[in-house]
N, C-alpha and C. Protein backbone atom coordinates (compact mmCIF):
# COMPACT_ATOMS: atom_id res chain seq x y z
N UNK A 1 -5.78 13.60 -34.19
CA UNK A 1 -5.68 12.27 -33.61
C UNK A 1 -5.20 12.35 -32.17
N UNK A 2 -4.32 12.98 -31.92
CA UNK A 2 -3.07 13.11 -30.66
C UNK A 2 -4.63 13.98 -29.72
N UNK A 3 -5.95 14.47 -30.12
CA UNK A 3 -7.11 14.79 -29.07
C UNK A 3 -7.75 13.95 -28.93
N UNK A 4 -8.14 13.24 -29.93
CA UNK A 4 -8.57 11.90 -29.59
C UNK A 4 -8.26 10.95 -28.52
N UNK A 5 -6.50 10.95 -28.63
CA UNK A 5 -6.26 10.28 -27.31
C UNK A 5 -6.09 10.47 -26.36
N UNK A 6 -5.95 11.58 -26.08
CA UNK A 6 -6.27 12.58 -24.54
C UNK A 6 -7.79 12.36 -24.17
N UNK A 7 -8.73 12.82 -25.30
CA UNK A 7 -10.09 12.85 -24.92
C UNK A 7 -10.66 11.35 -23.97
N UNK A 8 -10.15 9.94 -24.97
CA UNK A 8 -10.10 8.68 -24.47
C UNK A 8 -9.76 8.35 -23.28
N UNK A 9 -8.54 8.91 -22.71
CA UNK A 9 -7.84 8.80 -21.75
C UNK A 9 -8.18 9.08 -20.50
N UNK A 10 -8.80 10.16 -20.81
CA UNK A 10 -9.73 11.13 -20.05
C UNK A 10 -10.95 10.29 -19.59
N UNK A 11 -11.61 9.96 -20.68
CA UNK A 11 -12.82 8.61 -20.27
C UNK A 11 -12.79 7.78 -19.88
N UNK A 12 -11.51 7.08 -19.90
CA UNK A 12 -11.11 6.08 -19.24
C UNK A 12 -10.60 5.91 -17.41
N UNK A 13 -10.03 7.55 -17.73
CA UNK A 13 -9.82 7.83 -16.05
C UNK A 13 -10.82 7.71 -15.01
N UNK A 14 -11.54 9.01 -15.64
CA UNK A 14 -13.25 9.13 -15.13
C UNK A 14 -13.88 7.60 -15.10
N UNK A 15 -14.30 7.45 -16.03
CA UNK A 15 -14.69 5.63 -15.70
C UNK A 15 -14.13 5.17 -14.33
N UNK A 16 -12.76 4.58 -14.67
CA UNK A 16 -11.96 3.76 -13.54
C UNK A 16 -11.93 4.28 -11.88
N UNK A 17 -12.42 5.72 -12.32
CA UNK A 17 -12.12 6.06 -11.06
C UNK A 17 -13.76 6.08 -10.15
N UNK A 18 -14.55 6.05 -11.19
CA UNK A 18 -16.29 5.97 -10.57
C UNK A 18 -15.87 4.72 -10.34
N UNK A 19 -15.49 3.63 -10.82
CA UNK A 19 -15.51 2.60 -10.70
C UNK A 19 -14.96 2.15 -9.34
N UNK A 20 -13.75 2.52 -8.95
CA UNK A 20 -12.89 2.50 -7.85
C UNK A 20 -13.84 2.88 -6.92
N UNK A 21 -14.61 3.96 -6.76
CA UNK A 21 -15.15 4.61 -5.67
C UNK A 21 -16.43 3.84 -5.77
N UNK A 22 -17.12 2.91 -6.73
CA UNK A 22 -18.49 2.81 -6.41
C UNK A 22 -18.16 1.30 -5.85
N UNK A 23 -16.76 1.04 -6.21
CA UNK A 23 -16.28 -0.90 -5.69
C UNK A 23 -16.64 -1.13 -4.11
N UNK A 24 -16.44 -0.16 -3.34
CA UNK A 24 -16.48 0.27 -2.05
C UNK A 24 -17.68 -0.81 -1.58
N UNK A 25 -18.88 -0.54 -2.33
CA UNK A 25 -20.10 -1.25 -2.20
C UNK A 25 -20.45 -2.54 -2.20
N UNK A 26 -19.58 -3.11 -2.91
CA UNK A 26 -19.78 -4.43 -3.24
C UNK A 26 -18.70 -5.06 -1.96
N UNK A 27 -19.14 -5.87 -1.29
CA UNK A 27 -18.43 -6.46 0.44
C UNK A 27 -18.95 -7.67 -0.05
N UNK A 28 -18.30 -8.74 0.73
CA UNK A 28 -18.60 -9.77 1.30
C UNK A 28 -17.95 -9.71 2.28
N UNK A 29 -19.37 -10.05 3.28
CA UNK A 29 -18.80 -10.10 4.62
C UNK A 29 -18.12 -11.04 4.93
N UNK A 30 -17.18 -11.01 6.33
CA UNK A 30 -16.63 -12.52 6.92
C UNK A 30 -16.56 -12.58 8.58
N UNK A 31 -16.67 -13.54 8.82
CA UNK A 31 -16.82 -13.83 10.23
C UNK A 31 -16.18 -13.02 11.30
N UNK A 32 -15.35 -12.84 11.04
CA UNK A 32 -14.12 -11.82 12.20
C UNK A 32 -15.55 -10.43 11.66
N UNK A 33 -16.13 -10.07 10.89
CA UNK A 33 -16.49 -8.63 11.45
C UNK A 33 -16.00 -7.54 9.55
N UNK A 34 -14.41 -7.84 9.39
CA UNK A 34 -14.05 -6.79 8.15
C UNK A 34 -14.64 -7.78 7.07
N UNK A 35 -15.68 -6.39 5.95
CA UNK A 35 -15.64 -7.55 4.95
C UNK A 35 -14.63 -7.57 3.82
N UNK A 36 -14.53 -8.26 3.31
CA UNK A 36 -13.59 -7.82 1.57
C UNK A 36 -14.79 -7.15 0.96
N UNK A 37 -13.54 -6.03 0.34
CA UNK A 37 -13.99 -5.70 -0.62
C UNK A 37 -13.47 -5.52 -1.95
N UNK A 38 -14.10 -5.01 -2.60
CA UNK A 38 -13.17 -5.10 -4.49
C UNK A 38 -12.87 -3.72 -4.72
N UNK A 39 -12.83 -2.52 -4.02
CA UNK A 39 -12.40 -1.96 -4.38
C UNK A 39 -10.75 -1.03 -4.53
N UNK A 40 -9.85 -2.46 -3.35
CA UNK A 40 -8.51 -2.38 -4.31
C UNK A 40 -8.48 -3.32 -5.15
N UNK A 41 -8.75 -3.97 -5.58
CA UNK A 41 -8.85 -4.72 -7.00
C UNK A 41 -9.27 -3.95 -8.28
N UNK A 42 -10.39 -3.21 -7.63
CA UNK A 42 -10.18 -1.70 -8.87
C UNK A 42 -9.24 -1.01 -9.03
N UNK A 43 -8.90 -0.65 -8.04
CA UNK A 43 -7.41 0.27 -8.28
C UNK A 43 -6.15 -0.09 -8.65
N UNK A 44 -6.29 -1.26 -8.71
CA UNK A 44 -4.80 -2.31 -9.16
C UNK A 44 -5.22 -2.21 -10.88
N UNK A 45 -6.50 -2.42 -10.95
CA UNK A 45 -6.84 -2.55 -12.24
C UNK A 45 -6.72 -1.18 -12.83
N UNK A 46 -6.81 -0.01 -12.13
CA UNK A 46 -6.57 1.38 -13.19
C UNK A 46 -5.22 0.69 -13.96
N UNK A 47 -4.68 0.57 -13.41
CA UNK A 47 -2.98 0.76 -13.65
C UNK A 47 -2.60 -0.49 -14.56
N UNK A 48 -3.48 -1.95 -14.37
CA UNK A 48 -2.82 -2.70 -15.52
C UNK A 48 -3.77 -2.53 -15.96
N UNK A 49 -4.65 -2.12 -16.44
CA UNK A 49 -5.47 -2.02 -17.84
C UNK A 49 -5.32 -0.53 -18.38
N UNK A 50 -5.09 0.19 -17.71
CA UNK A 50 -5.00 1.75 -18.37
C UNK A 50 -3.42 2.35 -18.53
N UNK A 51 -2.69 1.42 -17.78
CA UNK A 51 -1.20 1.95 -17.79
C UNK A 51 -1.06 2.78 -16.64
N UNK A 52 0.04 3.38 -16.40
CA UNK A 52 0.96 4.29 -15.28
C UNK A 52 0.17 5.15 -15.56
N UNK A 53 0.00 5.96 -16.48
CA UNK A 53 -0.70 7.40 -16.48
C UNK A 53 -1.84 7.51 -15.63
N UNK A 54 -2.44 6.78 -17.18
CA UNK A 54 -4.37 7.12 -17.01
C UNK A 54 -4.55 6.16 -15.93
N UNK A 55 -3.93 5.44 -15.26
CA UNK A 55 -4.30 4.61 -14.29
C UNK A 55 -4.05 5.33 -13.10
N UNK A 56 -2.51 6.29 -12.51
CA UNK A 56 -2.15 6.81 -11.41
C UNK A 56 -3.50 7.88 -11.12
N UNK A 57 -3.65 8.41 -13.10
CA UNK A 57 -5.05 9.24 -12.71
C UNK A 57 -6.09 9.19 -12.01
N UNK A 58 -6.40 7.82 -12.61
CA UNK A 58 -7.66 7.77 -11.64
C UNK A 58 -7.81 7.33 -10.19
N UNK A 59 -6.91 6.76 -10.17
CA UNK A 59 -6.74 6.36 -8.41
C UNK A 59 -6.39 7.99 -7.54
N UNK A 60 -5.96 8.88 -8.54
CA UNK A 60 -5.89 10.14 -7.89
C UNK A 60 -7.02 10.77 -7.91
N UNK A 61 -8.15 10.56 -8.70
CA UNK A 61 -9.19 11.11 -8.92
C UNK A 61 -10.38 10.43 -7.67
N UNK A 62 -10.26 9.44 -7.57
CA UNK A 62 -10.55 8.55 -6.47
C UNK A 62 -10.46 8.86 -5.25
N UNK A 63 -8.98 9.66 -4.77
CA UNK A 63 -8.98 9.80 -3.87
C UNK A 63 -9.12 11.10 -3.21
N UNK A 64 -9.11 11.85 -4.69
CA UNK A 64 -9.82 13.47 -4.57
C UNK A 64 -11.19 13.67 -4.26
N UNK A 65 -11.75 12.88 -4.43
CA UNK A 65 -13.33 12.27 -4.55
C UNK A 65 -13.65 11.89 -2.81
N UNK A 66 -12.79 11.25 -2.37
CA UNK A 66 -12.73 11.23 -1.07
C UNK A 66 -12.60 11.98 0.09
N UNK A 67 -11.53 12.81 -0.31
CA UNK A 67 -11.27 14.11 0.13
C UNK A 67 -12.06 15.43 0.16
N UNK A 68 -12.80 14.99 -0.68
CA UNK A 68 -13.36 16.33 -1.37
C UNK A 68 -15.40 15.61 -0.52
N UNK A 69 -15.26 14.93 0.45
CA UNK A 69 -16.40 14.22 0.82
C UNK A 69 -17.41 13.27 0.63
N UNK A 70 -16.79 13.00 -0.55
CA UNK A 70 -17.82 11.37 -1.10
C UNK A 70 -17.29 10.42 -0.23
N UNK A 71 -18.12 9.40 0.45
CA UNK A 71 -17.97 8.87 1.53
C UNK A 71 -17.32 6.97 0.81
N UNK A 72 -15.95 7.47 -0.19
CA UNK A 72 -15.56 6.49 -1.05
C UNK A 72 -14.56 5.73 0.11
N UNK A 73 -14.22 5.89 1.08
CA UNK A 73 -13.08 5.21 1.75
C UNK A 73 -13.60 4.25 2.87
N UNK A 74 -13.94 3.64 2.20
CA UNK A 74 -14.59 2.49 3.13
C UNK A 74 -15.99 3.10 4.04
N UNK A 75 -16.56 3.90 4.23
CA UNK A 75 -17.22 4.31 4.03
C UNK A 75 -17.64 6.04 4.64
N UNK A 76 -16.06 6.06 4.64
CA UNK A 76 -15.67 7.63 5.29
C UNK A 76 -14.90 8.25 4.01
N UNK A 77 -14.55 9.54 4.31
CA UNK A 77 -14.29 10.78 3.78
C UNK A 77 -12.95 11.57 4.46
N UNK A 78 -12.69 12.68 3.37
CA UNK A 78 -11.98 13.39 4.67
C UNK A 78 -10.42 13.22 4.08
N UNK A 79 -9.49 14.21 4.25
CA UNK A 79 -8.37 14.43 4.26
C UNK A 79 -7.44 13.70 5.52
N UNK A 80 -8.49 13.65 6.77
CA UNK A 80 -7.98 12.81 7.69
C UNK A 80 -8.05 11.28 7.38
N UNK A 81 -9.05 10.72 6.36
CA UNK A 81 -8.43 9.40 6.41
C UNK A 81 -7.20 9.18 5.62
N UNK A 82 -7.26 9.64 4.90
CA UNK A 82 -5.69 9.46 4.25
C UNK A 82 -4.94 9.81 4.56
N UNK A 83 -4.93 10.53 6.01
CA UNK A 83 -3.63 11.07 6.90
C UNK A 83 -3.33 10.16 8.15
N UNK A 84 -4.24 10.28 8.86
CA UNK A 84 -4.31 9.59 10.12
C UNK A 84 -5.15 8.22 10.37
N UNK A 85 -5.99 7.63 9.10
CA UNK A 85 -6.58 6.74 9.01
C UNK A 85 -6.14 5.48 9.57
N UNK A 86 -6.36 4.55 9.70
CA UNK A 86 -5.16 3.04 9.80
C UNK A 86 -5.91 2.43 8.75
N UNK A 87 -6.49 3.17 7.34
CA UNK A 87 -6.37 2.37 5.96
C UNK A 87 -5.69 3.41 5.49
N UNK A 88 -5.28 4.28 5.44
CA UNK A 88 -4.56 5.33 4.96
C UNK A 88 -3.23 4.66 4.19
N UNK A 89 -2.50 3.79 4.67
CA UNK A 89 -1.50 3.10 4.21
C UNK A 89 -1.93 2.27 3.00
N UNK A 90 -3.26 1.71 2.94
CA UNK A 90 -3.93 0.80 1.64
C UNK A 90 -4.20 1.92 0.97
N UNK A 91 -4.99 2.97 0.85
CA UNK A 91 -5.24 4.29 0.05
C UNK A 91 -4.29 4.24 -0.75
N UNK A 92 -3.01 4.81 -0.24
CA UNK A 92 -1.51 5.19 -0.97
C UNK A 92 -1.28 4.62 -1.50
N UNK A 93 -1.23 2.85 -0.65
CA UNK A 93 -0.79 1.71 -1.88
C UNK A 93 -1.54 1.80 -2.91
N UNK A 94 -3.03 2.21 -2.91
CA UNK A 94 -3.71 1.92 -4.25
C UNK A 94 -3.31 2.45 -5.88
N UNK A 95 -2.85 4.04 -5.08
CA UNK A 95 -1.99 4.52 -6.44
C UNK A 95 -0.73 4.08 -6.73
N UNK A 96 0.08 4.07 -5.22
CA UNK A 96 1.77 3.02 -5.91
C UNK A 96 1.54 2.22 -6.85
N UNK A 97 0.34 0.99 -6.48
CA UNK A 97 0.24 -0.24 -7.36
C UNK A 97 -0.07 0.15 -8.70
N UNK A 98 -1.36 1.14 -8.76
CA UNK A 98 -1.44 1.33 -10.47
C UNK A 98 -0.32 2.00 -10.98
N UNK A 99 0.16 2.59 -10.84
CA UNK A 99 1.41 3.51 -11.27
C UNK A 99 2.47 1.80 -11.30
N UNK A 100 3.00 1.70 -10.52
CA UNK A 100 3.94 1.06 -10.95
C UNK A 100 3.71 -0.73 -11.68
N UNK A 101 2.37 -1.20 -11.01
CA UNK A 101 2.11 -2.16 -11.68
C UNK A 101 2.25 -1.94 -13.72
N UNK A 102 1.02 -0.54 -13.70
CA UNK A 102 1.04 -0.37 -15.16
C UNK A 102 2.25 -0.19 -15.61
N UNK A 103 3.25 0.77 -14.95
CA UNK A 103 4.75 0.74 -15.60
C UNK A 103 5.29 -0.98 -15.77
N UNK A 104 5.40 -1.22 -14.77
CA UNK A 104 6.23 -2.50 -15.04
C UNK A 104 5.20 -3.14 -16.52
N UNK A 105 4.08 -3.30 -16.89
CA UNK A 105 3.37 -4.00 -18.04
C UNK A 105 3.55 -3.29 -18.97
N UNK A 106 3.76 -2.05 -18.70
CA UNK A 106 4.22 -1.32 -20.32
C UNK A 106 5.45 -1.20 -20.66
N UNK A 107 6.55 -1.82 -19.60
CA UNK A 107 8.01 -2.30 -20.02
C UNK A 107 8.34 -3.84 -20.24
N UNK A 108 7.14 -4.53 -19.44
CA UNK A 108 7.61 -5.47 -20.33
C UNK A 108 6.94 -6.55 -21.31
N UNK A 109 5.54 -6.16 -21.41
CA UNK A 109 4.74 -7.04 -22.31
C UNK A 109 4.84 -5.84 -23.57
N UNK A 110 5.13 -6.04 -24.30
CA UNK A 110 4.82 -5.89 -25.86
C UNK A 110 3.94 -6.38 -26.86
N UNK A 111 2.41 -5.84 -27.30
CA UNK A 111 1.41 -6.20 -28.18
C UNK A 111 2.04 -6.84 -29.53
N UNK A 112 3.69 -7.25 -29.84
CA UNK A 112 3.97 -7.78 -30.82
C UNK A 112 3.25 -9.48 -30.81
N UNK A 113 3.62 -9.98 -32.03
CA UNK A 113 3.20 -11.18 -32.29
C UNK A 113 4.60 -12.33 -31.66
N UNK A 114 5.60 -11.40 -31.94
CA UNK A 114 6.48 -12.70 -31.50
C UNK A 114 6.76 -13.02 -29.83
N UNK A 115 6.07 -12.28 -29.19
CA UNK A 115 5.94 -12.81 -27.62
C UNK A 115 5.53 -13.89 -27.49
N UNK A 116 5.26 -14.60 -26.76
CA UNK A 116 4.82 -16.10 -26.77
C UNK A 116 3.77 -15.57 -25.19
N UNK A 117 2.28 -16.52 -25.89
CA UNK A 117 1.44 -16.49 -24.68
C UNK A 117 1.70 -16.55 -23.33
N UNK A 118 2.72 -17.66 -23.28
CA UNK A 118 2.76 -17.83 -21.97
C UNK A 118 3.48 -17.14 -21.53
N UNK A 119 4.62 -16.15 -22.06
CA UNK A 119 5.38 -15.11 -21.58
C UNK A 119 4.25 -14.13 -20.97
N UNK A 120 3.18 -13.45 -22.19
CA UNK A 120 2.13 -12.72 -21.59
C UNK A 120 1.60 -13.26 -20.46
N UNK A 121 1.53 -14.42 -20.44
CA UNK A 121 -0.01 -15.13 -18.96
C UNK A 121 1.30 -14.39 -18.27
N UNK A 122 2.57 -14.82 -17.83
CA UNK A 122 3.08 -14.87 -16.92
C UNK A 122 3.64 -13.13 -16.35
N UNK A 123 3.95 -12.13 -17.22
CA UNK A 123 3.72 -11.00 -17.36
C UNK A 123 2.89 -10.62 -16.61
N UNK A 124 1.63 -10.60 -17.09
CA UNK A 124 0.84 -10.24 -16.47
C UNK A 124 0.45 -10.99 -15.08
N UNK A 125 0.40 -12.28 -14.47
CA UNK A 125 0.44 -12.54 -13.44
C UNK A 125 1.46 -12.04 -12.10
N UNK A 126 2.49 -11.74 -13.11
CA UNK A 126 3.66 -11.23 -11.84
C UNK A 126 3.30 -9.78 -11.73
N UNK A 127 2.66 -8.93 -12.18
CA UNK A 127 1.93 -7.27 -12.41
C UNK A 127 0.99 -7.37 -11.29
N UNK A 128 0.12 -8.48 -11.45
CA UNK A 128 -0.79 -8.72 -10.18
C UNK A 128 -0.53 -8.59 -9.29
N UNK A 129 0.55 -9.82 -8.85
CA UNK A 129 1.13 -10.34 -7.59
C UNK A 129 1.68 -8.60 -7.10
N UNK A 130 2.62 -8.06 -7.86
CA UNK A 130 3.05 -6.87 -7.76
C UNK A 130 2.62 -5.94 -6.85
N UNK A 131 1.36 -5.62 -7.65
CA UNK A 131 0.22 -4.19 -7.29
C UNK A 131 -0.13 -5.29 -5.98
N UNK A 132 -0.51 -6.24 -5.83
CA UNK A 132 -1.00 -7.23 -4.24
C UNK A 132 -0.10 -6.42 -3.40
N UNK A 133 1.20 -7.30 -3.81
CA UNK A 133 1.74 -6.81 -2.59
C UNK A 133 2.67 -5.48 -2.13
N UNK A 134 2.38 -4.58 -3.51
CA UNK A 134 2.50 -3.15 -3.29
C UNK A 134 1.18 -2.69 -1.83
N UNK A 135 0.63 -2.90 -2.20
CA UNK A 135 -0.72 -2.27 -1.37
C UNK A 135 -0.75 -2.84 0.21
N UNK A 136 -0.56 -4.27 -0.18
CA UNK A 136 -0.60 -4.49 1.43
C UNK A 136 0.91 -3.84 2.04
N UNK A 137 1.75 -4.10 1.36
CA UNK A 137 3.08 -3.49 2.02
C UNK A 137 3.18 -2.15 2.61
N UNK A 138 2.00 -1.23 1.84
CA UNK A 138 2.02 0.19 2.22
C UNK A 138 0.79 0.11 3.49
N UNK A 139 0.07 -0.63 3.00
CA UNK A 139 -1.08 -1.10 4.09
C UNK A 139 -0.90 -1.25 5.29
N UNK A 140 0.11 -2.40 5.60
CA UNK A 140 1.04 -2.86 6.49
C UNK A 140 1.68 -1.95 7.60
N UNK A 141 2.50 -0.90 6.90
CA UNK A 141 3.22 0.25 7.03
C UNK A 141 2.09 1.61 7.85
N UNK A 142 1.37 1.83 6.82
CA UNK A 142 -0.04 2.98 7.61
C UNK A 142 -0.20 2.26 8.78
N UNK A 143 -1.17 1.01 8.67
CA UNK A 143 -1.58 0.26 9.77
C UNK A 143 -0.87 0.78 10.93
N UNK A 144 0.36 0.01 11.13
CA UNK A 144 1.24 0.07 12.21
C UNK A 144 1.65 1.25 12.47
N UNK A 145 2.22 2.11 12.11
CA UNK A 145 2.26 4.17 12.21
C UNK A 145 0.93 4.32 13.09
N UNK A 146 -0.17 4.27 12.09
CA UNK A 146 -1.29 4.77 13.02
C UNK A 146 -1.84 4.17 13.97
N UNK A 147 -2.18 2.79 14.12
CA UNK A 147 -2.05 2.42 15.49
C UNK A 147 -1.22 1.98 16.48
N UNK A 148 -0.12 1.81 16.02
CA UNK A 148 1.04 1.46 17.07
C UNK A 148 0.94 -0.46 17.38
N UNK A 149 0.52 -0.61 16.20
CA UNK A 149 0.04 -2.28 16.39
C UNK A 149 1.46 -3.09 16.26
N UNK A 150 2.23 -4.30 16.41
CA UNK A 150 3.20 -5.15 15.99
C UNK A 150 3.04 -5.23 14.81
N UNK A 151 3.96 -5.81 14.41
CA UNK A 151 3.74 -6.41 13.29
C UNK A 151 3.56 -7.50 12.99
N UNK A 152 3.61 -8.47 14.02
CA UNK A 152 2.63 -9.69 14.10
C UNK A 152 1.05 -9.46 14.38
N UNK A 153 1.12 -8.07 14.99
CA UNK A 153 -0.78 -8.11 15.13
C UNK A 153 -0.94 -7.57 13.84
N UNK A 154 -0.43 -6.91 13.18
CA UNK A 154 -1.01 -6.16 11.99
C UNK A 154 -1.48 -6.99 11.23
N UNK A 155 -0.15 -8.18 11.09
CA UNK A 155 -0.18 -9.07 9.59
C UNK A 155 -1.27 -10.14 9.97
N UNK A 156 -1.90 -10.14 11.37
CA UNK A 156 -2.95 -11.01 11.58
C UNK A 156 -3.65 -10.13 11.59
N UNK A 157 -4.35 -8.73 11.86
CA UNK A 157 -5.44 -8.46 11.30
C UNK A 157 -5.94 -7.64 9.92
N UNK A 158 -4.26 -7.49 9.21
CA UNK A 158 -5.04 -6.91 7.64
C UNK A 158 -4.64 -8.04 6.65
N UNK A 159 -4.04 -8.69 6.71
CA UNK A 159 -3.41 -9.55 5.93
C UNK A 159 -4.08 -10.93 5.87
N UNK A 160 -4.10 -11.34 7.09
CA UNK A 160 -3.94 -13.26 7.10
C UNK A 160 -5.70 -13.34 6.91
N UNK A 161 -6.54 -12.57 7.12
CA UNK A 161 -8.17 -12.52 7.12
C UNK A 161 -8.26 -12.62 5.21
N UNK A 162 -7.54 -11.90 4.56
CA UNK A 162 -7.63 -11.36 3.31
C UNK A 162 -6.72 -12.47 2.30
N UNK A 163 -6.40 -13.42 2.90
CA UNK A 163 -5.55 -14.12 1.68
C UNK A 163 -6.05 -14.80 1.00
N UNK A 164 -7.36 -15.44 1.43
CA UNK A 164 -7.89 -16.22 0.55
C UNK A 164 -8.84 -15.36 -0.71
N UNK A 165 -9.11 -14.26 0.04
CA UNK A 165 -9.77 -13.40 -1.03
C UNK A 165 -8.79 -12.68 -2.01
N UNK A 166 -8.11 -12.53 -1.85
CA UNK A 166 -7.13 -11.71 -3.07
C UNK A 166 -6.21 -12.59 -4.16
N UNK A 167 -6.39 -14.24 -3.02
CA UNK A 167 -6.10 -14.67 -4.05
C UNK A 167 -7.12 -15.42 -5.17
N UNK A 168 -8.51 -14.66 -4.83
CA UNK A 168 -9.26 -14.90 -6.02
C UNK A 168 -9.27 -13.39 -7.00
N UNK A 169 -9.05 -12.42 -6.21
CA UNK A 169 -8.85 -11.12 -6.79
C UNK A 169 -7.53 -10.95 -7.58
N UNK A 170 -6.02 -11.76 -7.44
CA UNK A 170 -5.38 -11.97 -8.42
C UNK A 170 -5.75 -12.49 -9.33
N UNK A 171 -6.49 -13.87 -9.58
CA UNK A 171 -7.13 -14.88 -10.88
C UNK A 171 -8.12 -13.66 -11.31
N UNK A 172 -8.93 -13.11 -10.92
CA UNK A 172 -9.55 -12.25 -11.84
C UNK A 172 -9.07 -11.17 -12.36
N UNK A 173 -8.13 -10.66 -11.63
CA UNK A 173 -6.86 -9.49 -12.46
C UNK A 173 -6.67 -9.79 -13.45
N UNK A 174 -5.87 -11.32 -13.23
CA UNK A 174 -4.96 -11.39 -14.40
C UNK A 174 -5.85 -11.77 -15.70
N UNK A 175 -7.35 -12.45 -15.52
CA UNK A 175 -8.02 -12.49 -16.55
C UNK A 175 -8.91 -11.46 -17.35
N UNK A 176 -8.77 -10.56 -16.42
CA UNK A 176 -9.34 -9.22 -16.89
C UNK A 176 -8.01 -8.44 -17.65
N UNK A 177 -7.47 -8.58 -17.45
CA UNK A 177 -5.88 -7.66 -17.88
C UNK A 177 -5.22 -8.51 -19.06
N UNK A 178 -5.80 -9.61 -19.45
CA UNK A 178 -5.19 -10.94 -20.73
C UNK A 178 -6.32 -10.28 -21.42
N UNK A 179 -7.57 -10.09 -20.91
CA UNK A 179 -8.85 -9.95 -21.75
C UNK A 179 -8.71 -8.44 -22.34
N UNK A 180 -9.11 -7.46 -21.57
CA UNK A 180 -8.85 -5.88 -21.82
C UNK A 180 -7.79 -5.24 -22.09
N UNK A 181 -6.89 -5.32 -21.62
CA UNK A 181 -5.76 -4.29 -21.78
C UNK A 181 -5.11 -3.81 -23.26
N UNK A 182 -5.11 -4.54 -24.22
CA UNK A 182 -4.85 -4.10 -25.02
C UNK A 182 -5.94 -3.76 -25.86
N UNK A 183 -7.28 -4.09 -25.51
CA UNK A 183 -8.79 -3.50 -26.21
C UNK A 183 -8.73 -2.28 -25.49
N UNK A 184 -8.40 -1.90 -24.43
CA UNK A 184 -8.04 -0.06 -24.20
C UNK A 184 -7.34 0.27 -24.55
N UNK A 185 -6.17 0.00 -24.75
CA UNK A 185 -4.83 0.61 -25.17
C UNK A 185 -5.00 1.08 -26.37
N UNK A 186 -5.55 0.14 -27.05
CA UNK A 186 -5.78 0.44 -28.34
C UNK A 186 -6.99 1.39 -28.59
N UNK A 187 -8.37 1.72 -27.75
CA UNK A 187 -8.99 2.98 -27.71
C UNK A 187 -8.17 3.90 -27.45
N UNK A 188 -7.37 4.06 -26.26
CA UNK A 188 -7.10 5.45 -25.75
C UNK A 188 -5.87 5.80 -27.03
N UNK A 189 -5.36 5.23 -27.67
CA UNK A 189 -4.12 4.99 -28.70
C UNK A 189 -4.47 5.45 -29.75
N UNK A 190 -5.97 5.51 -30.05
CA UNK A 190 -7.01 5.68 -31.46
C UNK A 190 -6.86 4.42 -32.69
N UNK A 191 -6.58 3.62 -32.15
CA UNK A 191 -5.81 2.13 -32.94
C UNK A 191 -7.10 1.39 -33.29
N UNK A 192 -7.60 0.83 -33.95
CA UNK A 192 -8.81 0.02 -34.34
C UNK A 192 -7.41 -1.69 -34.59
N UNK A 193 -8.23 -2.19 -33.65
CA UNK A 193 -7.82 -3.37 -33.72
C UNK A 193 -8.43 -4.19 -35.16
């Protein structure tokens, strides 16, 4: 049983992490020029749907993938973007957030019956908000290091362009993470619901 859930875990990484790297693709553009994209919304999602582990995994696998020359980082490569990049700071955040988003949901939502829904909605909404503003915070941080920008120019050009979009990328977190998370947990767990 105890290979079973390694083996799962394993599939689940791999998954999340093609997933992470193929999100890259999907943009909507916007007027200023940067478009959104969903693929930190994937990476927030390793971590509350797969947990700290299999979630830090794949955002590490993601970014090995990058490194290693798949052109997953917006649409570059390279050990230098995650060094000297000015997204290099969102990269990093991507694994902080799954790692610690999933920790914080596996300390404090519990698959028991006596939780009350709205404890879960709200659980999981504050996990969101979390991994959000894990990422931009590290985002924030790269940004300004590597270009030497304020921090009033920063937060007007990575931040204030992106708020209306993430805050549709929180509402779909948190409904993806009410919906899935415990239908994986319970694969990678070997648990038949």
């Amino acid at each position: 049983m105890e290979k079973k859930n390694i083996s799962m875990g394993f599939v689940f990484t791999a998954l999340f992490a093609a997933l992470t790297a193929a999100a890259f693709f999907v943009q909507i553009p916007l007027p200023g020029g940067i478009p959104i994209i969903l693929q930190d919304m994937m990476a927030m999602l390793c971590g509350l749907l797969l947990g700290p582990v299999y979630g830090g995994a794949a955002v590490l696998l993601f970014l090995l993938l990058g490194v290693m020359g798949l052109p997953v980082f917006s649409g570059k490569a390279g050990i230098s973007v995650l060094v000297y990049g000015p997204t290099c700071g969102f990269l990093w955040g991507y694994f902080a957030a799954a790692v610690i988003a999933g920790l914080f949901l596996k300390l404090v939502l519990k698959e028991s019956d006596e939780e009350s829904k709205a404890k879960k909605w709200i659980m999981v909404i504050l996990a969101c908000v979390l991994a959000t503003v894990i990422v931009f915070a590290m985002g924030i941080v790269g940004f300004m290091k590597i270009t030497g920008s304020s921090i009033e120019k920063t937060i007007a050009a990575v931040v204030v362009p992106f708020i209306p979009g993430n805050l549709i990328k929180i509402f779909i977190m948190v409904n993806l993470t009410r919906k899935f998370r415990s239908k994986i947990k319970s694969l990678i767990e070997g648990k038949h619901e």
